[in-house]
Structure formats: C-alpha cells, structure tokens
C-alpha atoms as a PDB file:
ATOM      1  CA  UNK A   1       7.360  -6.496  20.332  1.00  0.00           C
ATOM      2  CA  UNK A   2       7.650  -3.203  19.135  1.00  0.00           C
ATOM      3  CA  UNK A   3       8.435  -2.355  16.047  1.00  0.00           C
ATOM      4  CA  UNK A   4      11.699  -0.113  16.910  1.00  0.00           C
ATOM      5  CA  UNK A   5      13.137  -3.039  18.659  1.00  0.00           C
ATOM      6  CA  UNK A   6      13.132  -5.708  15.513  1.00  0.00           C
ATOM      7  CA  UNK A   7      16.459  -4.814  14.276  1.00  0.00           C
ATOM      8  CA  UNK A   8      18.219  -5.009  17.663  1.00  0.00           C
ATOM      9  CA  UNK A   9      16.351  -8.448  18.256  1.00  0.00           C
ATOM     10  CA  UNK A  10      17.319  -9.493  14.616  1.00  0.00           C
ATOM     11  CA  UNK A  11      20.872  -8.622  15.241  1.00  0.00           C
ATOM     12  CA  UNK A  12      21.289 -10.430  18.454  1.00  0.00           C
ATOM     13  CA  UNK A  13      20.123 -13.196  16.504  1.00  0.00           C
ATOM     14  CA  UNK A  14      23.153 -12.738  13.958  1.00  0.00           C
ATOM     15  CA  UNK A  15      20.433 -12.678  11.699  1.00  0.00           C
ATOM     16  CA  UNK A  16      21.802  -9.173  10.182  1.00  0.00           C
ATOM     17  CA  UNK A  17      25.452  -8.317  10.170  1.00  0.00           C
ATOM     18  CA  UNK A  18      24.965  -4.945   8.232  1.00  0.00           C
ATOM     19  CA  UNK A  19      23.133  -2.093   9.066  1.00  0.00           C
ATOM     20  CA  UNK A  20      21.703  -1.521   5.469  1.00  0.00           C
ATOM     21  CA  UNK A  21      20.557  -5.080   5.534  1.00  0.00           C
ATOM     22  CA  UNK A  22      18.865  -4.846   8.890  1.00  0.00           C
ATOM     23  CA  UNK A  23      17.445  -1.163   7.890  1.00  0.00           C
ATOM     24  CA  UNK A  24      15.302  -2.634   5.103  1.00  0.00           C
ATOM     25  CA  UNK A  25      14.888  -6.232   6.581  1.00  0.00           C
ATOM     26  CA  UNK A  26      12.862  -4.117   9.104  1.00  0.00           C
ATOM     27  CA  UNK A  27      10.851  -2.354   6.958  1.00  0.00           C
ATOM     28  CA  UNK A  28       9.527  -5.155   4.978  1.00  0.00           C
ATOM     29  CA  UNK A  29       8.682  -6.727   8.002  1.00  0.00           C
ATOM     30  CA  UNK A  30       6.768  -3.799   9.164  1.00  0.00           C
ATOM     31  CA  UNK A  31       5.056  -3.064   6.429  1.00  0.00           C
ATOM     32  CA  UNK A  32       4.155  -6.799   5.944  1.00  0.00           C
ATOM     33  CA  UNK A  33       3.058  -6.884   9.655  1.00  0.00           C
ATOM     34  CA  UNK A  34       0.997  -3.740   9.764  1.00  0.00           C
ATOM     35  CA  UNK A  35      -0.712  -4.989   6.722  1.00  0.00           C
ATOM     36  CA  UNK A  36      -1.413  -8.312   7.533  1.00  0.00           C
ATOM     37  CA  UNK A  37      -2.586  -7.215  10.990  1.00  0.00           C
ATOM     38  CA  UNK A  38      -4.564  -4.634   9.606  1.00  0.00           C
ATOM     39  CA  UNK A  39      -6.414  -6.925   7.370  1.00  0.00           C
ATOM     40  CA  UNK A  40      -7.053  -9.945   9.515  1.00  0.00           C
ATOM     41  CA  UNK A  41      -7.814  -7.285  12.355  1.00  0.00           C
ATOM     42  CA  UNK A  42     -10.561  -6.018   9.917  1.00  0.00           C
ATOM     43  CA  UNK A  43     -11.927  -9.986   9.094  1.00  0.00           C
ATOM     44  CA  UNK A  44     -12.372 -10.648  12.444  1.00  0.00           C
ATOM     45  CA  UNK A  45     -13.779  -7.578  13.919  1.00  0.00           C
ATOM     46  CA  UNK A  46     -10.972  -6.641  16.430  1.00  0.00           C
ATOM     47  CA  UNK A  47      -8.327  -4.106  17.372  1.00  0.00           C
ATOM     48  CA  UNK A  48      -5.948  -3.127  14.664  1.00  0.00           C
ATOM     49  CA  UNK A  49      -2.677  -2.238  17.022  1.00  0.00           C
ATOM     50  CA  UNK A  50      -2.622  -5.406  19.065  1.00  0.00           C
ATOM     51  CA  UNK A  51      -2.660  -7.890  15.766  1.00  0.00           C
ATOM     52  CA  UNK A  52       0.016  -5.724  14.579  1.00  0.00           C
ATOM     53  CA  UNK A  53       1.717  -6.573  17.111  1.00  0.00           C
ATOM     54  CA  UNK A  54       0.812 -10.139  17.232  1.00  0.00           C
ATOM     55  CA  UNK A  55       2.110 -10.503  14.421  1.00  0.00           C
ATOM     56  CA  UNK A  56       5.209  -8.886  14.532  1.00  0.00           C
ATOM     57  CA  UNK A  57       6.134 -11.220  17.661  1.00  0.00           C
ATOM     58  CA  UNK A  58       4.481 -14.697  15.279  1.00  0.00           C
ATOM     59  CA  UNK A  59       7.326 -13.023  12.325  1.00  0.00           C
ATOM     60  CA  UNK A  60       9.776 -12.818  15.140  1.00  0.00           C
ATOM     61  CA  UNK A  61       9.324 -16.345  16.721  1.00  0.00           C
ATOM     62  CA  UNK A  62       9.376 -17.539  13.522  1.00  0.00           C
ATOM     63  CA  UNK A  63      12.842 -16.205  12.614  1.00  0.00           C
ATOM     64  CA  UNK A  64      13.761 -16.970  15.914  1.00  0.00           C
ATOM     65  CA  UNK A  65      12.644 -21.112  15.391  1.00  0.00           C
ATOM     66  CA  UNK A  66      14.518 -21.174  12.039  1.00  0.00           C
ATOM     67  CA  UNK A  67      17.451 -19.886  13.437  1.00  0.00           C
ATOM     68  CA  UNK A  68      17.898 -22.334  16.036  1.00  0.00           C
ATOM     69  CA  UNK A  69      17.037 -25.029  14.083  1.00  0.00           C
ATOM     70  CA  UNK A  70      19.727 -23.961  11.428  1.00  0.00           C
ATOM     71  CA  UNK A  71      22.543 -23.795  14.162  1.00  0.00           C
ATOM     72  CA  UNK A  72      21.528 -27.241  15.206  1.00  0.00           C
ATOM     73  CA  UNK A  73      22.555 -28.505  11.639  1.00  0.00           C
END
C-alpha cells in the first residue's frame, strides 16, 4: 500500500474521524514504517522500498484485525 493512500484506508475504517487526527496518524506511521523497513531491509541484505512497503501493509492489517475484532465486542 502506498503511503498516500493510508489515510483514506484509515478513514474507511472509521479509524479517523478528523482530518488533523488522520494527518499526523499518517505520519507516524510513515515515518515508523520507512524506518523500520529501512533497518530490517539493511539486516537482511534486501531492497529498502519493498520492506517499506511490507510493512506499511503488516501496520495496516494490523489496524485492520483490531478493528474488526473491536466491532465484534
């Protein structure tokens, strides 16, 4: 997933009901994405870009499993 498209994914989870929220929600998670990825990328001796995005689609699946195991509560 790209990272342009995290907010509108996060908000069709009603995850984020305001902008401001979902503005900085998304930076944190790409800055803790591209770092992550970065770094594991570097400890195993492979491309940077596609464990960035790796991870950004593990963080999203992630939100994406809590959220539908909260609604089932």
């Amino acid at each position: 997933m790209a990272r342009e498209g995290v907010l509108g994914a996060w908000s069709r989870l009603n995850l984020v009901t305001r902008i401001v929220i979902g503005l900085v929600l998304a930076v944190v998670v790409a800055l803790v994405g591209s770092q992550l990825g970065f770094w594991l990328a570097y400890l195993i001796d492979a491309a940077t870009s596609p464990m960035m995005a790796l991870l950004d689609g593990v963080i999203f699946l992630g939100v994406w499993l809590v959220m539908r195991l909260r609604a089932r509560v």
